[in-house]
PDB file of N, CA and C in Angstrom:
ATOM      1  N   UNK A   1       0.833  -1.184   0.000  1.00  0.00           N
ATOM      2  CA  UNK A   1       0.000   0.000   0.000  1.00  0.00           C
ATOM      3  C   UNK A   1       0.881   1.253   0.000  1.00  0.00           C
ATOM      4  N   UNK A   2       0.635   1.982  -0.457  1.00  0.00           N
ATOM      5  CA  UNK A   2       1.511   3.362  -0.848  1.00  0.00           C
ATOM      6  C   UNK A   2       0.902   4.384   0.457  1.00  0.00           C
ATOM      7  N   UNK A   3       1.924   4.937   0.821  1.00  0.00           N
ATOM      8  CA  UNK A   3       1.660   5.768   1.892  1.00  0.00           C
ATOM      9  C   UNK A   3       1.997   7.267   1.976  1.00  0.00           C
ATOM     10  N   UNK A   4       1.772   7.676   3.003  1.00  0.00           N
ATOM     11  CA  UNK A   4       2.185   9.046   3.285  1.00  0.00           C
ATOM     12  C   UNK A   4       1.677   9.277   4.850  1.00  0.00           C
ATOM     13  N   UNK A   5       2.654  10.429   5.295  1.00  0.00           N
ATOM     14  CA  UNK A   5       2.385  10.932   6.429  1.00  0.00           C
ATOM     15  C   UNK A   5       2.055  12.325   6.325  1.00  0.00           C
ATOM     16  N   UNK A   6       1.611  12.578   7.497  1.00  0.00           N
ATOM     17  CA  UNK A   6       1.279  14.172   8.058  1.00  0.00           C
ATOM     18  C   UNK A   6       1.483  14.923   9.587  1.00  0.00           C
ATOM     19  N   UNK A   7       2.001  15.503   9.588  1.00  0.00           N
ATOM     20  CA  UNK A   7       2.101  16.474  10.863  1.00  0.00           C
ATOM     21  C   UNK A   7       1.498  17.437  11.119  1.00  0.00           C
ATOM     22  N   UNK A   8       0.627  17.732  11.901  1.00  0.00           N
ATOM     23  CA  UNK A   8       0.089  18.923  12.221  1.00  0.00           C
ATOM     24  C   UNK A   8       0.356  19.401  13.909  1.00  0.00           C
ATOM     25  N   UNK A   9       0.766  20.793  14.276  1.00  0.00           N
ATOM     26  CA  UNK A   9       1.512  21.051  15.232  1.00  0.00           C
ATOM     27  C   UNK A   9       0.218  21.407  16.300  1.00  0.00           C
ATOM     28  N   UNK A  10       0.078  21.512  17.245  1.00  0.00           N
ATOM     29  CA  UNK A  10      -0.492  22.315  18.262  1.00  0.00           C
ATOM     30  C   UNK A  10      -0.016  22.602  19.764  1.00  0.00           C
ATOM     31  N   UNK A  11      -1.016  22.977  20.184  1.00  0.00           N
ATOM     32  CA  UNK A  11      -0.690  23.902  21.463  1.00  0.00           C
ATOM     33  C   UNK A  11      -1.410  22.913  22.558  1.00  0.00           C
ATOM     34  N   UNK A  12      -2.252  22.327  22.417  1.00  0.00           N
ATOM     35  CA  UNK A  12      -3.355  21.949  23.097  1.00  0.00           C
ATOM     36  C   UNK A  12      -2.565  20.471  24.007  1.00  0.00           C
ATOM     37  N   UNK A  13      -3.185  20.479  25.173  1.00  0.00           N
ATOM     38  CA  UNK A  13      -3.068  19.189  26.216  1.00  0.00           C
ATOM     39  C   UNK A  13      -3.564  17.999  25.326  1.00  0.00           C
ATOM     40  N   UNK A  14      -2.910  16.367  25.936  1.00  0.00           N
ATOM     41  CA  UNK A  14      -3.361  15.633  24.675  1.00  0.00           C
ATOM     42  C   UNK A  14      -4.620  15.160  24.911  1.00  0.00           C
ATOM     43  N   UNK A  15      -4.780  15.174  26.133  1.00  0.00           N
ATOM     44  CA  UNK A  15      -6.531  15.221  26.470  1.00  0.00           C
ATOM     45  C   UNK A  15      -7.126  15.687  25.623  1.00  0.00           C
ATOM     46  N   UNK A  16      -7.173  17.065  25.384  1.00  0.00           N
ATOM     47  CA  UNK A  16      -8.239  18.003  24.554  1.00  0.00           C
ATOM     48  C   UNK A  16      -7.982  17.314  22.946  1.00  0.00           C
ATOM     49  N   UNK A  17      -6.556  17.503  22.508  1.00  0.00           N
ATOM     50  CA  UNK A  17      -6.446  16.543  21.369  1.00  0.00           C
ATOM     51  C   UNK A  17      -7.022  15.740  21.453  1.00  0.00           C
ATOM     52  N   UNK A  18      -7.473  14.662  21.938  1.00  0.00           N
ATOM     53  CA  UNK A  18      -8.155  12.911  21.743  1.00  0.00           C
ATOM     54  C   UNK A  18      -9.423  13.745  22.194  1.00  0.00           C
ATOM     55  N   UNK A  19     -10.022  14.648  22.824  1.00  0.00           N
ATOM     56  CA  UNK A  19     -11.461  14.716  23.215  1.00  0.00           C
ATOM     57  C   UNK A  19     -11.744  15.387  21.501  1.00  0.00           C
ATOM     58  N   UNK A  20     -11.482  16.144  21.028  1.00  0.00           N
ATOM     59  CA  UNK A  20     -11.534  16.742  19.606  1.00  0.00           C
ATOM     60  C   UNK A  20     -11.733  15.427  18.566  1.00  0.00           C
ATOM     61  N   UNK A  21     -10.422  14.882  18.479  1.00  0.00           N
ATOM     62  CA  UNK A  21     -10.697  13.712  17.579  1.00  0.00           C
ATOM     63  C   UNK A  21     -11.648  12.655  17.792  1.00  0.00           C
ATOM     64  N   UNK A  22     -12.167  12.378  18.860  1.00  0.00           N
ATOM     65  CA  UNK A  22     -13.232  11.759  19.165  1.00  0.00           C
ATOM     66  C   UNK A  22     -14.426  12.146  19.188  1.00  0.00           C
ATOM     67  N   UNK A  23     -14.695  13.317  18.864  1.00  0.00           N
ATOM     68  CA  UNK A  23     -15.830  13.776  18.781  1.00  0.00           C
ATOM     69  C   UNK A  23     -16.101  13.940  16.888  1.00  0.00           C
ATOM     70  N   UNK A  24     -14.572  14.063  16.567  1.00  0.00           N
ATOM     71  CA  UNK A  24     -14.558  13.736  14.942  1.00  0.00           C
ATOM     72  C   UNK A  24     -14.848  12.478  14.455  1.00  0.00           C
ATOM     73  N   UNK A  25     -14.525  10.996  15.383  1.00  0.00           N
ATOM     74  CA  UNK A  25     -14.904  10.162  14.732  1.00  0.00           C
ATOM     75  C   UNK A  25     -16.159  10.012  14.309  1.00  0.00           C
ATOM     76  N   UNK A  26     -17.236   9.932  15.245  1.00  0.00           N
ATOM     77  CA  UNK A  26     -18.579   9.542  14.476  1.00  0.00           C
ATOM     78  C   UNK A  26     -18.535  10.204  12.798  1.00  0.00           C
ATOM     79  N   UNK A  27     -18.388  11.197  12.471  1.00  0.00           N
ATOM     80  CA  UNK A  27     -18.340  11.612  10.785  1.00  0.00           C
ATOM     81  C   UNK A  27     -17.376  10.802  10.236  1.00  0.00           C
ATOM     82  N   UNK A  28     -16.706  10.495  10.744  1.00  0.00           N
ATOM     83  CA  UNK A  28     -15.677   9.310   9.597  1.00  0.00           C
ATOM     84  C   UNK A  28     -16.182   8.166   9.461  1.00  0.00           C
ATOM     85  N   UNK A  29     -16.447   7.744  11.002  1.00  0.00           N
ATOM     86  CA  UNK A  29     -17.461   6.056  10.411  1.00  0.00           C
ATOM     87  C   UNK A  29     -18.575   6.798   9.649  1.00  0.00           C
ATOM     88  N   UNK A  30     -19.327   7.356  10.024  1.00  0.00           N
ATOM     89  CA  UNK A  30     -20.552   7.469   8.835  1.00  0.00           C
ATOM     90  C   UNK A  30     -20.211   8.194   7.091  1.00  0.00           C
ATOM     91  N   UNK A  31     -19.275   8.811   7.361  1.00  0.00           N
ATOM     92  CA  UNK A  31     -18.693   9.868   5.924  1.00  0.00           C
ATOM     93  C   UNK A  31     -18.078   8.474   5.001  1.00  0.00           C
ATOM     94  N   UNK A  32     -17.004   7.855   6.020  1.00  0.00           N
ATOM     95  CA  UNK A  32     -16.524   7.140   4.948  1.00  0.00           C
ATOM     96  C   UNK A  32     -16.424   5.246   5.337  1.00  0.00           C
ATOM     97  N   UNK A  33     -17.096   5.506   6.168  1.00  0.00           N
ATOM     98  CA  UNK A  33     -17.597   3.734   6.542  1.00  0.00           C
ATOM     99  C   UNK A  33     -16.336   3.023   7.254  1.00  0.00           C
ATOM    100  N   UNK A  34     -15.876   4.053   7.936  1.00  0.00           N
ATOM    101  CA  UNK A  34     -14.557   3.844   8.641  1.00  0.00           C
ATOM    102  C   UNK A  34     -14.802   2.887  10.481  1.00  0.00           C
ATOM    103  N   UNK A  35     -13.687   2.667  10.564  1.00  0.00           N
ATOM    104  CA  UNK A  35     -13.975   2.114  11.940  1.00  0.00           C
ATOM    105  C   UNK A  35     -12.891   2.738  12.975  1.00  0.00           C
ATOM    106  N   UNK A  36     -12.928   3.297  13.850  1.00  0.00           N
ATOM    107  CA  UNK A  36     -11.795   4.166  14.262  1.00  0.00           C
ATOM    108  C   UNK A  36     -11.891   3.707  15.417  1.00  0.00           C
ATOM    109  N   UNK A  37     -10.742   2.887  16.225  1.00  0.00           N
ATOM    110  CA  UNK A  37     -10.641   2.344  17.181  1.00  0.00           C
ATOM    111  C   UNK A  37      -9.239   3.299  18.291  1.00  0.00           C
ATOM    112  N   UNK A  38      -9.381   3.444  19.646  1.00  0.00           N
ATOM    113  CA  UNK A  38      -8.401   4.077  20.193  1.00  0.00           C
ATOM    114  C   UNK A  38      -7.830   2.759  21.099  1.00  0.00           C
ATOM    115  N   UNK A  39      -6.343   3.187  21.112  1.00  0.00           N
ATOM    116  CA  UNK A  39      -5.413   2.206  21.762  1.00  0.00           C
ATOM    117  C   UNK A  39      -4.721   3.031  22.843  1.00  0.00           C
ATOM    118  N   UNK A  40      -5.244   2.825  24.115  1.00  0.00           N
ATOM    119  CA  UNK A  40      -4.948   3.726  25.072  1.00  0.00           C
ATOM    120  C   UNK A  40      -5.144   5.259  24.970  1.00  0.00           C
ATOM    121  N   UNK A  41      -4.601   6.571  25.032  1.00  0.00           N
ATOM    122  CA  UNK A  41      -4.834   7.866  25.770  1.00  0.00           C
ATOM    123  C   UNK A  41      -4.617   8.454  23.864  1.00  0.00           C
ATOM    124  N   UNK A  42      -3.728   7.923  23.239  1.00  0.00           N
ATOM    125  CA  UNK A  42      -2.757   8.987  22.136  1.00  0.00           C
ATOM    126  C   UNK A  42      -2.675   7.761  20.975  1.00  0.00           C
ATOM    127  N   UNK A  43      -3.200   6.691  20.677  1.00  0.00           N
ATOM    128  CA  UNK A  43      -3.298   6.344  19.281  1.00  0.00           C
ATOM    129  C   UNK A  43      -4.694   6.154  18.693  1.00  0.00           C
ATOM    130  N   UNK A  44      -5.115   6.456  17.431  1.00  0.00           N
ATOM    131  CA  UNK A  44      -6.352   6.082  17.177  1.00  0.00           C
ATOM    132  C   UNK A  44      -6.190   5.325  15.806  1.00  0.00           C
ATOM    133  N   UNK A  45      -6.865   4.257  15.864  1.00  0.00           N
ATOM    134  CA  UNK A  45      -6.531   3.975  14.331  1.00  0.00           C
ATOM    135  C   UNK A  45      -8.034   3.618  13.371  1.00  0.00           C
ATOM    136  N   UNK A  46      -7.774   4.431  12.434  1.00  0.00           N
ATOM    137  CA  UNK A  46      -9.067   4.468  11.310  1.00  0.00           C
ATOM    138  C   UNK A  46      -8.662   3.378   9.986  1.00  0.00           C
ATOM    139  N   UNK A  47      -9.809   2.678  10.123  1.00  0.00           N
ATOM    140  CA  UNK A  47      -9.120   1.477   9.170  1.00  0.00           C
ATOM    141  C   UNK A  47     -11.016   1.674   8.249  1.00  0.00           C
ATOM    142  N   UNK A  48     -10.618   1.108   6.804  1.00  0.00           N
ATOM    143  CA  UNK A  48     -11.744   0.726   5.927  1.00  0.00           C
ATOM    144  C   UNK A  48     -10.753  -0.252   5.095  1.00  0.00           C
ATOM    145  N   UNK A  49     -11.660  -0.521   4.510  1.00  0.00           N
ATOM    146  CA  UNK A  49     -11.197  -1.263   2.842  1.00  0.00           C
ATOM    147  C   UNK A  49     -10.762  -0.318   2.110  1.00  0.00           C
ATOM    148  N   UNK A  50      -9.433  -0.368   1.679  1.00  0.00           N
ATOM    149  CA  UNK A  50      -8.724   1.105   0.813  1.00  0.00           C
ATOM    150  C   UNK A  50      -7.983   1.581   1.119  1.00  0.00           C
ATOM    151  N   UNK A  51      -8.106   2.192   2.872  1.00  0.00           N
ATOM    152  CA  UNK A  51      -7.077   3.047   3.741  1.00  0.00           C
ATOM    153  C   UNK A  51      -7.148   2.349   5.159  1.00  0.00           C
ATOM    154  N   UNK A  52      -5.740   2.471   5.046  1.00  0.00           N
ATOM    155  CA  UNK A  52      -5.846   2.444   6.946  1.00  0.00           C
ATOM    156  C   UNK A  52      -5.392   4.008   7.611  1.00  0.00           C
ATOM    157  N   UNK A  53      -5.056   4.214   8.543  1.00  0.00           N
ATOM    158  CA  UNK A  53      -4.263   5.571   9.057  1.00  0.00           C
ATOM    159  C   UNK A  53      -4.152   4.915  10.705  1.00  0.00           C
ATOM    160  N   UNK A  54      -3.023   5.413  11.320  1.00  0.00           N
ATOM    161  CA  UNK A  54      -2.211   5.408  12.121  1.00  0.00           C
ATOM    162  C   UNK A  54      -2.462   6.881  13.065  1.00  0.00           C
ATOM    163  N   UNK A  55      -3.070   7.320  13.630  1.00  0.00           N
ATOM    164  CA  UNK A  55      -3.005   8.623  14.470  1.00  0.00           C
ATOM    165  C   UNK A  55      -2.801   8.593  15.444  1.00  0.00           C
ATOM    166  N   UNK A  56      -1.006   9.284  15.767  1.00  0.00           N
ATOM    167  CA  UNK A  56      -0.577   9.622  17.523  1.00  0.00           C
ATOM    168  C   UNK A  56      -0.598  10.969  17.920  1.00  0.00           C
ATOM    169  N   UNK A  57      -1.366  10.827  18.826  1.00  0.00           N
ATOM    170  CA  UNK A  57      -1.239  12.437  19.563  1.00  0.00           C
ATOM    171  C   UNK A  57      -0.201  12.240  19.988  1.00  0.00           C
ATOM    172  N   UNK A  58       1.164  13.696  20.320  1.00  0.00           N
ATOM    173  CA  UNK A  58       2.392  13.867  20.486  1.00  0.00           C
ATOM    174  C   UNK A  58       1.739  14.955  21.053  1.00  0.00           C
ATOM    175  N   UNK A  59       3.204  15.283  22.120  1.00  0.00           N
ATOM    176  CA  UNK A  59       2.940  16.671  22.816  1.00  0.00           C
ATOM    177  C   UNK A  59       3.598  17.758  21.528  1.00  0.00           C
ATOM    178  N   UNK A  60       2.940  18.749  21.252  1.00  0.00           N
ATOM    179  CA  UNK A  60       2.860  19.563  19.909  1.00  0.00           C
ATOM    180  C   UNK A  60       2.604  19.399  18.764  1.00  0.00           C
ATOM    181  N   UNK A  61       2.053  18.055  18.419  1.00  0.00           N
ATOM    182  CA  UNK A  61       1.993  17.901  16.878  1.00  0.00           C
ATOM    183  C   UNK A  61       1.215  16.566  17.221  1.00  0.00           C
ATOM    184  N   UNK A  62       0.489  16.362  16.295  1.00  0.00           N
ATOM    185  CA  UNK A  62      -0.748  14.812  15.983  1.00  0.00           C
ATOM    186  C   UNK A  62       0.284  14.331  14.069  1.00  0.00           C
ATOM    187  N   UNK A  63       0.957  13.467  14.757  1.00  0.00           N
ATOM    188  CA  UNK A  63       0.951  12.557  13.505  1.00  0.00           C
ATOM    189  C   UNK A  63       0.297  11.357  13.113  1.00  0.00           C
ATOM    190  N   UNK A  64       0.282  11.274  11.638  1.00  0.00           N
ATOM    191  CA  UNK A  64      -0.629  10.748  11.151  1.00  0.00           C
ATOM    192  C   UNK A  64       0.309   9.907   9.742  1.00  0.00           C
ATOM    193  N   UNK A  65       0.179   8.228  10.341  1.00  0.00           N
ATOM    194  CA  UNK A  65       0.481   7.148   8.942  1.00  0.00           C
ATOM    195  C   UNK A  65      -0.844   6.891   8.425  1.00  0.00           C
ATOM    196  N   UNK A  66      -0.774   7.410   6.543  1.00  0.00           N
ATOM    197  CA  UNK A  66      -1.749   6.966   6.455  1.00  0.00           C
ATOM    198  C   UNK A  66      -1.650   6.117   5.299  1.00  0.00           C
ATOM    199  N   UNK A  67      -1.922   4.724   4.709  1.00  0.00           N
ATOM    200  CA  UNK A  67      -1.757   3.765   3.684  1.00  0.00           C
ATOM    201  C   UNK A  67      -3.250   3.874   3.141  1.00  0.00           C
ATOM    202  N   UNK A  68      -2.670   3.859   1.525  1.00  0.00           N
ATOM    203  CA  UNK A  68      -3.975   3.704   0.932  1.00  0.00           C
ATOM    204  C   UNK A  68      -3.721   2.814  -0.031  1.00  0.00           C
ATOM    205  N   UNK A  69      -4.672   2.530  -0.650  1.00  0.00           N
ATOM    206  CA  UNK A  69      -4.997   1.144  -1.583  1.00  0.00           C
ATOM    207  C   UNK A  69      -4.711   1.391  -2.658  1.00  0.00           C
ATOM    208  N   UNK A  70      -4.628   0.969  -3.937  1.00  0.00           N
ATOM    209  CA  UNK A  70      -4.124   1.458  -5.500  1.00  0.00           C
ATOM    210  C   UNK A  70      -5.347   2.011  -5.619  1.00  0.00           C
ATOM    211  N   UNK A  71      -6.458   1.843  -5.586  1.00  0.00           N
ATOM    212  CA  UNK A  71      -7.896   2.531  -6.008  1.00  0.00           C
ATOM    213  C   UNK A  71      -7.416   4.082  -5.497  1.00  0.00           C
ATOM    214  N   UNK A  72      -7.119   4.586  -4.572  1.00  0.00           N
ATOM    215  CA  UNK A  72      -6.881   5.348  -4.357  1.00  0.00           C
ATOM    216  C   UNK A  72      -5.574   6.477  -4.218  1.00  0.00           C
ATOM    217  N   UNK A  73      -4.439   5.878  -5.090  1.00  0.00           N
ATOM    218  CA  UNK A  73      -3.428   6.120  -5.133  1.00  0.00           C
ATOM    219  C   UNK A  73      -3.514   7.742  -6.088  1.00  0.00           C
ATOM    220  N   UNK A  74      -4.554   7.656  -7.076  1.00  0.00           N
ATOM    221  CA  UNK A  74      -4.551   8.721  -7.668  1.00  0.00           C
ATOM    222  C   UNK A  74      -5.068  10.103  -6.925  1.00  0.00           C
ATOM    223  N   UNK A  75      -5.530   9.775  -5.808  1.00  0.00           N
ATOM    224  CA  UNK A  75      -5.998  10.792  -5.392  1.00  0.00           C
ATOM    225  C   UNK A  75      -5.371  11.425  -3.833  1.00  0.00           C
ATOM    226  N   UNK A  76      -4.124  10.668  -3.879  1.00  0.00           N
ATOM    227  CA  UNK A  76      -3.461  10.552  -2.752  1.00  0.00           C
ATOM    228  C   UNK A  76      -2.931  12.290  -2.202  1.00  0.00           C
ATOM    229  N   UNK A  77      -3.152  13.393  -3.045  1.00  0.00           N
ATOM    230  CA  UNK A  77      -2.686  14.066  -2.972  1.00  0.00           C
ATOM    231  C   UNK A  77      -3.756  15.272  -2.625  1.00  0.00           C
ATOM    232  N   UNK A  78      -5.078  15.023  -2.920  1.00  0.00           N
ATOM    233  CA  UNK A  78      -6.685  15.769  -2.290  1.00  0.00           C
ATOM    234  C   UNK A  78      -6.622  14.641  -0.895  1.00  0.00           C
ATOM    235  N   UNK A  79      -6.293  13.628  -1.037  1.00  0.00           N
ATOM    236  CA  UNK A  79      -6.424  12.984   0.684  1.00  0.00           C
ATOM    237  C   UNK A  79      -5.823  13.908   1.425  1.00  0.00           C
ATOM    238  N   UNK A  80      -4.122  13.993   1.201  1.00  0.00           N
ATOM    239  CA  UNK A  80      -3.382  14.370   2.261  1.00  0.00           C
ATOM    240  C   UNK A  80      -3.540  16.204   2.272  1.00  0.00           C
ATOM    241  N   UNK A  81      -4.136  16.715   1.806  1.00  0.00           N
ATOM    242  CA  UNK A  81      -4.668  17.884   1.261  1.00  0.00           C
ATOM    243  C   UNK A  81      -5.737  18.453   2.744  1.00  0.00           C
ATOM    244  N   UNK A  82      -6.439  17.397   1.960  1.00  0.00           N
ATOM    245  CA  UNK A  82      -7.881  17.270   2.741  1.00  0.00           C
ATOM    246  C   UNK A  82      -7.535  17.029   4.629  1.00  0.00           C
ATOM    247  N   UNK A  83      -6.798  16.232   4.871  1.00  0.00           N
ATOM    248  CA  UNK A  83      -6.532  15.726   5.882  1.00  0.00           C
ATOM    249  C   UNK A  83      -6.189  16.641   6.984  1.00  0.00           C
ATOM    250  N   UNK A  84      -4.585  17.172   5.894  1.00  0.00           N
ATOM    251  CA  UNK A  84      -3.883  18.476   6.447  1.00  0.00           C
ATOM    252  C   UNK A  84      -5.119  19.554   6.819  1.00  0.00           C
ATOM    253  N   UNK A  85      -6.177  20.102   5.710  1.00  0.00           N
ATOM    254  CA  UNK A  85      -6.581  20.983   6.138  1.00  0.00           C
ATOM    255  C   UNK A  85      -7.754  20.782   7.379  1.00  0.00           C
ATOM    256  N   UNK A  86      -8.336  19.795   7.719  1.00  0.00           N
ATOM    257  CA  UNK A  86      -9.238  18.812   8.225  1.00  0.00           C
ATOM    258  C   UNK A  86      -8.836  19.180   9.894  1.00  0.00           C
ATOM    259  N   UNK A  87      -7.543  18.599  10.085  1.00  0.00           N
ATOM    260  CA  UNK A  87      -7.058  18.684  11.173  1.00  0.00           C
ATOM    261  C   UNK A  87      -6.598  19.623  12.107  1.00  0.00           C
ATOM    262  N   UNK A  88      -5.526  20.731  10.996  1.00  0.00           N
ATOM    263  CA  UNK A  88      -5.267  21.884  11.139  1.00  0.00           C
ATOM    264  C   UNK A  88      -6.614  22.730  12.103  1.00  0.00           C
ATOM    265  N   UNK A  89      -7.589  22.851  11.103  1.00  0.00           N
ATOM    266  CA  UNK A  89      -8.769  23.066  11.395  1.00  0.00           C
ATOM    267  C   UNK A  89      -9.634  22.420  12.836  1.00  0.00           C
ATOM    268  N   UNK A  90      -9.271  21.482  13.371  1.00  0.00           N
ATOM    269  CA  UNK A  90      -9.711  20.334  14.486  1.00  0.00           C
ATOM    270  C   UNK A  90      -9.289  21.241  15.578  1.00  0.00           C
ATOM    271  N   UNK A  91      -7.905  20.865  15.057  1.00  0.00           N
ATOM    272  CA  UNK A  91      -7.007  21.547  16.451  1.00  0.00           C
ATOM    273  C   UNK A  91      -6.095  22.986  16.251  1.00  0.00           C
ATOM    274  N   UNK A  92      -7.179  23.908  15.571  1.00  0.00           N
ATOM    275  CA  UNK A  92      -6.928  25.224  15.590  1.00  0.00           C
ATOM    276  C   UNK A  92      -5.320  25.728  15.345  1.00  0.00           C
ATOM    277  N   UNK A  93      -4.909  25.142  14.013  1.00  0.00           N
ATOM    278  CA  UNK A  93      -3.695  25.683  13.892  1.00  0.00           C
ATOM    279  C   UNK A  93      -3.742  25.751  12.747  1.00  0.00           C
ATOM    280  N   UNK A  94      -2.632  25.879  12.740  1.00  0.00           N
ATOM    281  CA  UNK A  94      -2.315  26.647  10.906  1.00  0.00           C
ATOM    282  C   UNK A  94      -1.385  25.172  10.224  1.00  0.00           C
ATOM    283  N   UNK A  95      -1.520  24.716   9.075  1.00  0.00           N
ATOM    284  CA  UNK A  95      -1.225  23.885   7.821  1.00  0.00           C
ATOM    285  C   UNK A  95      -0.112  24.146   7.848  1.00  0.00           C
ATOM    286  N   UNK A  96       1.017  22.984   8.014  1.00  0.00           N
ATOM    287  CA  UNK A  96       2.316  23.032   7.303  1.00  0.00           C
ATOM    288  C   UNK A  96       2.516  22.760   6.374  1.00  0.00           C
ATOM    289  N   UNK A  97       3.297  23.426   5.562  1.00  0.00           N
ATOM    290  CA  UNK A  97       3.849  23.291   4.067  1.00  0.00           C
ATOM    291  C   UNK A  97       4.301  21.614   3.892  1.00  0.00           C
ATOM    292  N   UNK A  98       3.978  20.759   3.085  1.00  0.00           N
ATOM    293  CA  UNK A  98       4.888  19.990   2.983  1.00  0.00           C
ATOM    294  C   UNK A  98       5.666  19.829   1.909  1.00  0.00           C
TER     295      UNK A  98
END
């Protein structure tokens, strides 16, 4: 599966990070038929048929492995797009260049 990562930086306790992203999951299982499971305080992982993703809250930054399927290889670049701006947006910061 062809991959890519993402970093997005913040300010926020990782509490508030995981209370944010958890309040984001319900729209991902229903948006994209995802199943987003958390593994203790700071990993979450969103898996479907197509993509998986890897999400650790870090103190300043939420990274993110995310593998996608050849179906979706062409569009790998509105994903990580989308994602970046998605999150940025979550946890009130500003988009890094990549």
């Amino acid at each position: 599966m062809p991959k890519f990562q993402v970093d997005i930086p913040h300010s926020l306790p990782p509490d508030d990070v995981k209370a944010r992203l958890t309040g984001a999951t319900a729209k991902i299982e229903s948006a994209y038929g995802a199943t987003c499971t958390w593994t203790g305080d700071r990993q979450l992982t969103v898996a479907r048929k197509g993509f998986d993703a890897l999400v650790n809250i870090e103190d300043g930054r939420v990274h993110v492995d995310m593998n996608l399927g050849f179906l979706l290889v062409p569009l790998a670049g509105a994903i990580k797009t989308g994602l970046t701006k998605e999150l940025s947006s979550l946890l009130g910061s500003q988009p890094v260049a990549t």
